[in-house]
Protein backbone atom coordinates (compact mmCIF):
# COMPACT_ATOMS: atom_id res chain seq x y z
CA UNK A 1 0.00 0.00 0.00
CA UNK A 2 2.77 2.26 -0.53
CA UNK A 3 0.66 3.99 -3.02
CA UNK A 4 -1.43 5.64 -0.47
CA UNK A 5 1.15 7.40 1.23
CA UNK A 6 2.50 8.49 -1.79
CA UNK A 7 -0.82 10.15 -2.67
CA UNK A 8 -1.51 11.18 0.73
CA UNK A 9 1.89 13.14 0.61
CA UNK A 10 0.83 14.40 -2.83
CA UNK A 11 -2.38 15.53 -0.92
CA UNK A 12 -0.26 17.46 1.87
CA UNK A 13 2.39 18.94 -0.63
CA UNK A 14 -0.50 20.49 -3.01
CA UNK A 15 -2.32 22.23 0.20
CA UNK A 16 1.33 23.56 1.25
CA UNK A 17 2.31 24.72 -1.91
CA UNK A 18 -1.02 26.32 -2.58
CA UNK A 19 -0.69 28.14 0.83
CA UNK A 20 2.78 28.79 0.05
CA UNK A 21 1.25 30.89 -3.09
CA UNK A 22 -1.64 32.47 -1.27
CA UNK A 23 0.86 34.26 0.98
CA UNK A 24 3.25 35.14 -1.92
CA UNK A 25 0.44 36.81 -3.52
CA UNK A 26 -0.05 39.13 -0.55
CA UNK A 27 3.38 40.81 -1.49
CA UNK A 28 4.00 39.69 -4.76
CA UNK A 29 -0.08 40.72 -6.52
CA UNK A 30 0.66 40.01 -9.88
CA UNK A 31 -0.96 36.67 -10.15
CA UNK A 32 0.80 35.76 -13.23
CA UNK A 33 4.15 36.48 -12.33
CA UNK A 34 3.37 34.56 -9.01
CA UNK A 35 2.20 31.64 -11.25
CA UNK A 36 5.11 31.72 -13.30
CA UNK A 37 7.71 31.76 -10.25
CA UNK A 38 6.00 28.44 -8.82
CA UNK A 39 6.29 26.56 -12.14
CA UNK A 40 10.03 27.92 -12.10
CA UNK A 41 11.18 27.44 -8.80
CA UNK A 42 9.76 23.60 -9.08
CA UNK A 43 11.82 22.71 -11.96
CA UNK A 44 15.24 21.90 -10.60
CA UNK A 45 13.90 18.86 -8.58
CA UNK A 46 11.66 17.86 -12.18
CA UNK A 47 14.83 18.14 -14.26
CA UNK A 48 17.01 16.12 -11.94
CA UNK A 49 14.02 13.44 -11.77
CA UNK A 50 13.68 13.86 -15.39
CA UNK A 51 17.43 12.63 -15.92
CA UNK A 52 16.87 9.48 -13.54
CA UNK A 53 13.70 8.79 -15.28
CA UNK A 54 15.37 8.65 -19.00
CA UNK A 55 13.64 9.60 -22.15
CA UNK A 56 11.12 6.88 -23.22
CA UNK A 57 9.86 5.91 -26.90
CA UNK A 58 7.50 8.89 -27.54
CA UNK A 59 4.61 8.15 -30.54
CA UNK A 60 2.34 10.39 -31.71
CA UNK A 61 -0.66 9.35 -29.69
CA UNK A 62 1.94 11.16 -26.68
CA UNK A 63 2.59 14.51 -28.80
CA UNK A 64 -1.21 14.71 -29.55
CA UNK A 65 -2.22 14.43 -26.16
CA UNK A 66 0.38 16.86 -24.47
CA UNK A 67 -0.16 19.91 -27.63
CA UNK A 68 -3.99 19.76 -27.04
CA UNK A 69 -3.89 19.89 -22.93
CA UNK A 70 -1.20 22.77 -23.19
CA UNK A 71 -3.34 25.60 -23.59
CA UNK A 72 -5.81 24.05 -21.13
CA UNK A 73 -3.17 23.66 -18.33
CA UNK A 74 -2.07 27.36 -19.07
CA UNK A 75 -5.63 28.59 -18.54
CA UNK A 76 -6.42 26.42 -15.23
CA UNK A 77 -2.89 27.54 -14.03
CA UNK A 78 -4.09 31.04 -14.37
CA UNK A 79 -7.24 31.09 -12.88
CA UNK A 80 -5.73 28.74 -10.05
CA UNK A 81 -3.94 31.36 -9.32
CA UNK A 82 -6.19 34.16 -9.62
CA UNK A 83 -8.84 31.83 -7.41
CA UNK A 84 -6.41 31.80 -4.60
CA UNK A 85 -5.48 35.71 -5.01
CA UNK A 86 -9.06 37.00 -4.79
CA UNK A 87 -11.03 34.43 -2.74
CA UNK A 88 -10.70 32.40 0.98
CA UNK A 89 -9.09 29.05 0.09
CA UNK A 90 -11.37 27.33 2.67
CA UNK A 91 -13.63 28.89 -0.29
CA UNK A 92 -11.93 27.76 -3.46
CA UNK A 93 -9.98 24.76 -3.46
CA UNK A 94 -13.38 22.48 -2.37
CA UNK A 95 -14.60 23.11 -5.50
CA UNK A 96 -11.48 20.60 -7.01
CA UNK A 97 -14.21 17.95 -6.26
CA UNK A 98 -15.86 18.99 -9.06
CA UNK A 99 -13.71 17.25 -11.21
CA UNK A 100 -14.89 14.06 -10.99
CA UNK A 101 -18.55 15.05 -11.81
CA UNK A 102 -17.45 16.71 -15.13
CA UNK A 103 -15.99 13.71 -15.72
CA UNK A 104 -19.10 11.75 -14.88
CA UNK A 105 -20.87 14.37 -17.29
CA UNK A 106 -18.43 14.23 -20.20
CA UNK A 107 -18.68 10.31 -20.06
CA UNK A 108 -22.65 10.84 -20.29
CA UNK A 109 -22.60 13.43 -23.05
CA UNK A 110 -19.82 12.15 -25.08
CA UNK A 111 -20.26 7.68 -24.50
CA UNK A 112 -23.64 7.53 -23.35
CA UNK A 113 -22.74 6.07 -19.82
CA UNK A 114 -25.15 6.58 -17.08
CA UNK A 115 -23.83 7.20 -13.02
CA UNK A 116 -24.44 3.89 -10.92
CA UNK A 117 -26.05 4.44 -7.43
CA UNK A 118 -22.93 5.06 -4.90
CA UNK A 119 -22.24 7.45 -8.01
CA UNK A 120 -25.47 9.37 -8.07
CA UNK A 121 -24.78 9.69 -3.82
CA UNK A 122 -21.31 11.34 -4.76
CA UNK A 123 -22.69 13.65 -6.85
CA UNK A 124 -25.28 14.74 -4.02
CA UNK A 125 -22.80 15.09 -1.18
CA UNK A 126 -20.65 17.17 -3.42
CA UNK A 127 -23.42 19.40 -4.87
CA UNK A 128 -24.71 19.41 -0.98
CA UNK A 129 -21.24 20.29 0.41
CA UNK A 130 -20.83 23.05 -1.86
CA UNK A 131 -23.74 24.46 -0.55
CA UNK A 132 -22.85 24.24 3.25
CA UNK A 133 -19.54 26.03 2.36
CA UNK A 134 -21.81 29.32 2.32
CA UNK A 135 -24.81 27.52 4.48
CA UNK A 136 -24.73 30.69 6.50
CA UNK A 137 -26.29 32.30 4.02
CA UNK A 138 -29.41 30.31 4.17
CA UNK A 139 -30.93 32.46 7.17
CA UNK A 140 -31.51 35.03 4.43
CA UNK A 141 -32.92 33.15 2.03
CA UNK A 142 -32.90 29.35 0.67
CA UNK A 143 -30.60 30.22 -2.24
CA UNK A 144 -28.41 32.97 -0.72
CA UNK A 145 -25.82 29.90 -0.47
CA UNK A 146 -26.09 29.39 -4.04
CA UNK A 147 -26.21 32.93 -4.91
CA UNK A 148 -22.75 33.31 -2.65
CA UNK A 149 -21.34 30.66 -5.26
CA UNK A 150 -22.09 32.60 -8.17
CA UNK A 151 -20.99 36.02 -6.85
CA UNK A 152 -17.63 34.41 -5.00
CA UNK A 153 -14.95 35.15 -8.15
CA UNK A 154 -12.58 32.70 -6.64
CA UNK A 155 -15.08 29.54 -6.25
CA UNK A 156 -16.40 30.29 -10.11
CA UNK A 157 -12.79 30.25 -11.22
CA UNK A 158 -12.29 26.86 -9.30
CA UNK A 159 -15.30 25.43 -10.76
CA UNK A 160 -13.55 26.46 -14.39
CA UNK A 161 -10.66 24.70 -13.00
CA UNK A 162 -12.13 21.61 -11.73
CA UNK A 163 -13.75 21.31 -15.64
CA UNK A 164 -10.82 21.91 -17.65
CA UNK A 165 -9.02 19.32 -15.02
CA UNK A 166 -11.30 16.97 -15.57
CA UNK A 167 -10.21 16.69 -19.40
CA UNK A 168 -6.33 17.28 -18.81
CA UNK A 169 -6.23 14.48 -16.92
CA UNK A 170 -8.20 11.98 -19.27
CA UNK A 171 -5.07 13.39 -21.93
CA UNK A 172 -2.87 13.05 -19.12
CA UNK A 173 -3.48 9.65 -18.82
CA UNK A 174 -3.41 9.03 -22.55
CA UNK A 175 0.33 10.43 -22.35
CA UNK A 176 1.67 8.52 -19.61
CA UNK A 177 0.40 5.48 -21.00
CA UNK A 178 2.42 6.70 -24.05
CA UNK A 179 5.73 7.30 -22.13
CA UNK A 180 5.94 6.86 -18.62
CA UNK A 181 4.77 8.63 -15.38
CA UNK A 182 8.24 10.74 -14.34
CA UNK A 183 8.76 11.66 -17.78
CA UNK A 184 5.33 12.73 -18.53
CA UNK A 185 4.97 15.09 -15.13
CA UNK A 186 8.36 16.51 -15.20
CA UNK A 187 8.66 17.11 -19.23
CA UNK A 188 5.12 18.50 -19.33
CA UNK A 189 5.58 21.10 -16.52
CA UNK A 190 8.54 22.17 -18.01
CA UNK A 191 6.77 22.92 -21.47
CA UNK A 192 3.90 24.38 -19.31
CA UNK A 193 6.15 26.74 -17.77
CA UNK A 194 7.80 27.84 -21.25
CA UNK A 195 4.96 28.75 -22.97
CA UNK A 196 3.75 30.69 -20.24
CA UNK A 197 6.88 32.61 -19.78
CA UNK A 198 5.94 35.41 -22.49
CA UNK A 199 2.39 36.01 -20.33
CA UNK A 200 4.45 36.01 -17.34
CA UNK A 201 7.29 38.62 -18.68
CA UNK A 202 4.30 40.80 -20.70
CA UNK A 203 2.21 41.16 -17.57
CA UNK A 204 4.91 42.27 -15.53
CA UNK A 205 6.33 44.54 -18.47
CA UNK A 206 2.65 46.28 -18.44
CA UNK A 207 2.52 46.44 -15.03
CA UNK A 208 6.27 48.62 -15.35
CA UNK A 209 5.13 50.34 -17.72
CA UNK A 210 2.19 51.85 -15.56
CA UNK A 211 4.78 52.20 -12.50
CA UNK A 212 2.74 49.31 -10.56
CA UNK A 213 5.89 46.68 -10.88
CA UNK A 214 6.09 44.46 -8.09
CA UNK A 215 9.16 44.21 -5.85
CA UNK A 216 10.17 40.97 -4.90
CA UNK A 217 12.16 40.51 -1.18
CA UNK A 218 14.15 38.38 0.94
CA UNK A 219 11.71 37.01 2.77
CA UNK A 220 9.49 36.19 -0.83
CA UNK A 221 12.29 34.05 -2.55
CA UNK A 222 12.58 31.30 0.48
CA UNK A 223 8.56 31.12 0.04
CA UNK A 224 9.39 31.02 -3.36
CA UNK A 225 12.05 28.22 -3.19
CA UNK A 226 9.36 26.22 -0.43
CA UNK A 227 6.40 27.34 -2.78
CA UNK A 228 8.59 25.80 -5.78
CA UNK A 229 10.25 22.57 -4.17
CA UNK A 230 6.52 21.57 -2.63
CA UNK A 231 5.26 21.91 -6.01
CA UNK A 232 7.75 19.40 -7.71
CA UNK A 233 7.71 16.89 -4.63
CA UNK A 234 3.64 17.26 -5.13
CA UNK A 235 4.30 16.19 -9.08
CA UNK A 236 6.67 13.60 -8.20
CA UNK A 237 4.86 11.63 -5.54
CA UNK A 238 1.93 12.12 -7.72
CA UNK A 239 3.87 9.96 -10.40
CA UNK A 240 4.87 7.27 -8.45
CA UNK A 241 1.30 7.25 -6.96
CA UNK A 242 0.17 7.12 -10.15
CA UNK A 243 2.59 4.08 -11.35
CA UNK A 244 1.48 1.61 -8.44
CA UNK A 245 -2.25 1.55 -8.64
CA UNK A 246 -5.53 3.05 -10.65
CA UNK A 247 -5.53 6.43 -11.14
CA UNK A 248 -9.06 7.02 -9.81
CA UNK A 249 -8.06 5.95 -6.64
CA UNK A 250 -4.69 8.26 -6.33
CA UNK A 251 -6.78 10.74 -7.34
CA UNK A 252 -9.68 10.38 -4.03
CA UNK A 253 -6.46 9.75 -1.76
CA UNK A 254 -5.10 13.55 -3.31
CA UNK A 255 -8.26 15.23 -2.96
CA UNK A 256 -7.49 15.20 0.72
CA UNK A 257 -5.81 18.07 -0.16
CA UNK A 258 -9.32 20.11 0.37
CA UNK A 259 -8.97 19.50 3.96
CA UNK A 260 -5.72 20.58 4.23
CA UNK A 261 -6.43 23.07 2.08
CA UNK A 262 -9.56 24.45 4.94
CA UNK A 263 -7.32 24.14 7.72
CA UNK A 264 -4.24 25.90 6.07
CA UNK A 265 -6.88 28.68 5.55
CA UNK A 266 -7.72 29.06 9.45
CA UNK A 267 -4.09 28.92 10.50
CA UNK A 268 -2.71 30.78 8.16
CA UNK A 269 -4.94 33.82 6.61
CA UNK A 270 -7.95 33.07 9.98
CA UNK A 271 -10.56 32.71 7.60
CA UNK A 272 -13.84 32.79 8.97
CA UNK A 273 -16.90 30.20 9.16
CA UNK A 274 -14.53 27.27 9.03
CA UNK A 275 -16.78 24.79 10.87
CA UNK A 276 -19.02 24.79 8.44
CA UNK A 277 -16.45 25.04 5.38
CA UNK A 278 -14.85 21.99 7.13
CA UNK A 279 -17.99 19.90 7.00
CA UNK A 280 -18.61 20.92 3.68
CA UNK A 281 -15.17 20.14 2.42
CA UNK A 282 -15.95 16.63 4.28
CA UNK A 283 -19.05 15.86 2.29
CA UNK A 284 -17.20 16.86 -1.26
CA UNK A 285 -14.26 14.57 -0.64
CA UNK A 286 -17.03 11.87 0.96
CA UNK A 287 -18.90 12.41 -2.49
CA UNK A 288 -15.25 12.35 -4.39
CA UNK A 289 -14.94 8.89 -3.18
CA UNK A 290 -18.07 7.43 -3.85
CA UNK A 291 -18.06 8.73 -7.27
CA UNK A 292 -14.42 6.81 -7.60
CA UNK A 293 -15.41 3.49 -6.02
CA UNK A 294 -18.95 3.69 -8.67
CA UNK A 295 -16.10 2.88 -11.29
């Protein structure tokens, strides 16, 4: 079972790095430049893993997969970011348990395939769980906690996230199948994080050029080299996760990372209402794993 601690690690390391981030962005506020620097700072632990790993066969099937979920990756990377700048985490990174349901809807849309009934329960304790996150709401009215959804920017761009996920990882899949697991996740970030170097660099340029540049300190580079080195332990452990047993169930073991995620947010940045946020983070990853264990 040495799969589940690496995915429980994976869990840990992708709530640290994210809080690593949310703090950066509290000095640092250009979200893309703060984006950039965690894809950067994670790439000297990739590239060493990268030379253990060895270059496989690649096919086209591989190059296929990895040109179409570049652009996607780019955008969730973005609005990842921009989630976390703007919004609670204890607020946005719940809504990563959306992924699976996409996935449940793509597979309905696209093949036809209908839920079973453990799956049909998932997708009620995670459409239930995203309404306790704002339950408190309710006392207004019965939809204020849906209406908090729609008008929270961080937990829509989460949502956007948790869709465009849900298809990177189908064509992640197809790639590591077509290569291997280290090679895939360390090779792919680093072609992730050079094509989004010029939206880095031109951000920051316009933000110079209005006299708004941001000024990086001391203190910001050893977040950045924690932010960075959590990040690539995150994608390694993933890998190896990922190379001992199914990928749906890494994937419920990582989605821990919402509780971690809620309590980061109290001890870290005291976000408020976290009782509640808790439980509702407990009924998404609940629903997360029934949806997983219907396949």
């Amino acid at each position: 079972m040495l799969w589940v601690i690496y995915a429980f690690l994976t869990a840990f390391l992708l709530a640290t790095s994210d809080a690593l981030t949310k703090r950066i962005l509290f000095s640092v506020k250009d979200e893309y430049l703060v984006a950039w620097l965690r894809l950067l700072f994670s790439l000297p632990l990739l590239m060493i893993s990268l030379l253990f790993a060895g270059i496989p066969p690649l096919d086209g099937t591989f190059w296929t997969a990895v040109l179409i979920a570049l652009p996607l990756e780019i955008t969730a990377v973005i609005l990842y970011t921009k989630a976390l700048k703007v919004s609670p985490m204890s607020l946005t990174i719940p809504f990563l348990a959306f992924t699976p349901l996409f996935l449940i809807l793509i597979s309905y849309v696209i093949l036809g395939e209908k839920v079973s009934l453990s799956g049909a329960a998932g997708i009620i304790l995670i459409t239930g769980g995203s309404y306790v996150l704002n339950i408190h709401k309710a006392r207004h009215a019965l939809m204020e906690p849906v209406k908090a959804i729609l008008k929270e920017k961080g937990s829509m761009m989460m949502i956007i996230v948790a869709a465009i996920f849900s298809v990177t990882s189908t064509l992640g899949k197809l790639a590591i199948e077509h290569s291997s697991p280290v090679f895939f996740g360390s090779f792919y970030i680093m072609l992730v994080t050079a094509l989004f170097t010029p939206f880095a660099i031109g951000k920051n340029r316009e933000r110079s050029e209005a006299r708004t540049g941001v000024s990086i300190t001391k203190k910001d580079i050893i977040l950045l080299i924690l932010m960075g080195a959590s990040y690539s332990l995150m994608i390694i452990f993933h890998m190896a996760a990922i190379s001992l047993t199914k990928v749906a169930y890494m994937i419920s073991v990582k989605r821990i990372s919402i509780i971690f995620s809620i309590v980061y947010g109290y001890i870290l940045f005291k976000e408020e209402k976290i009782v509640v946020r808790f439980l509702g983070g407990v009924m998404m990853l609940a629903g997360v794993v029934l949806i997983v264990l219907s396949g």
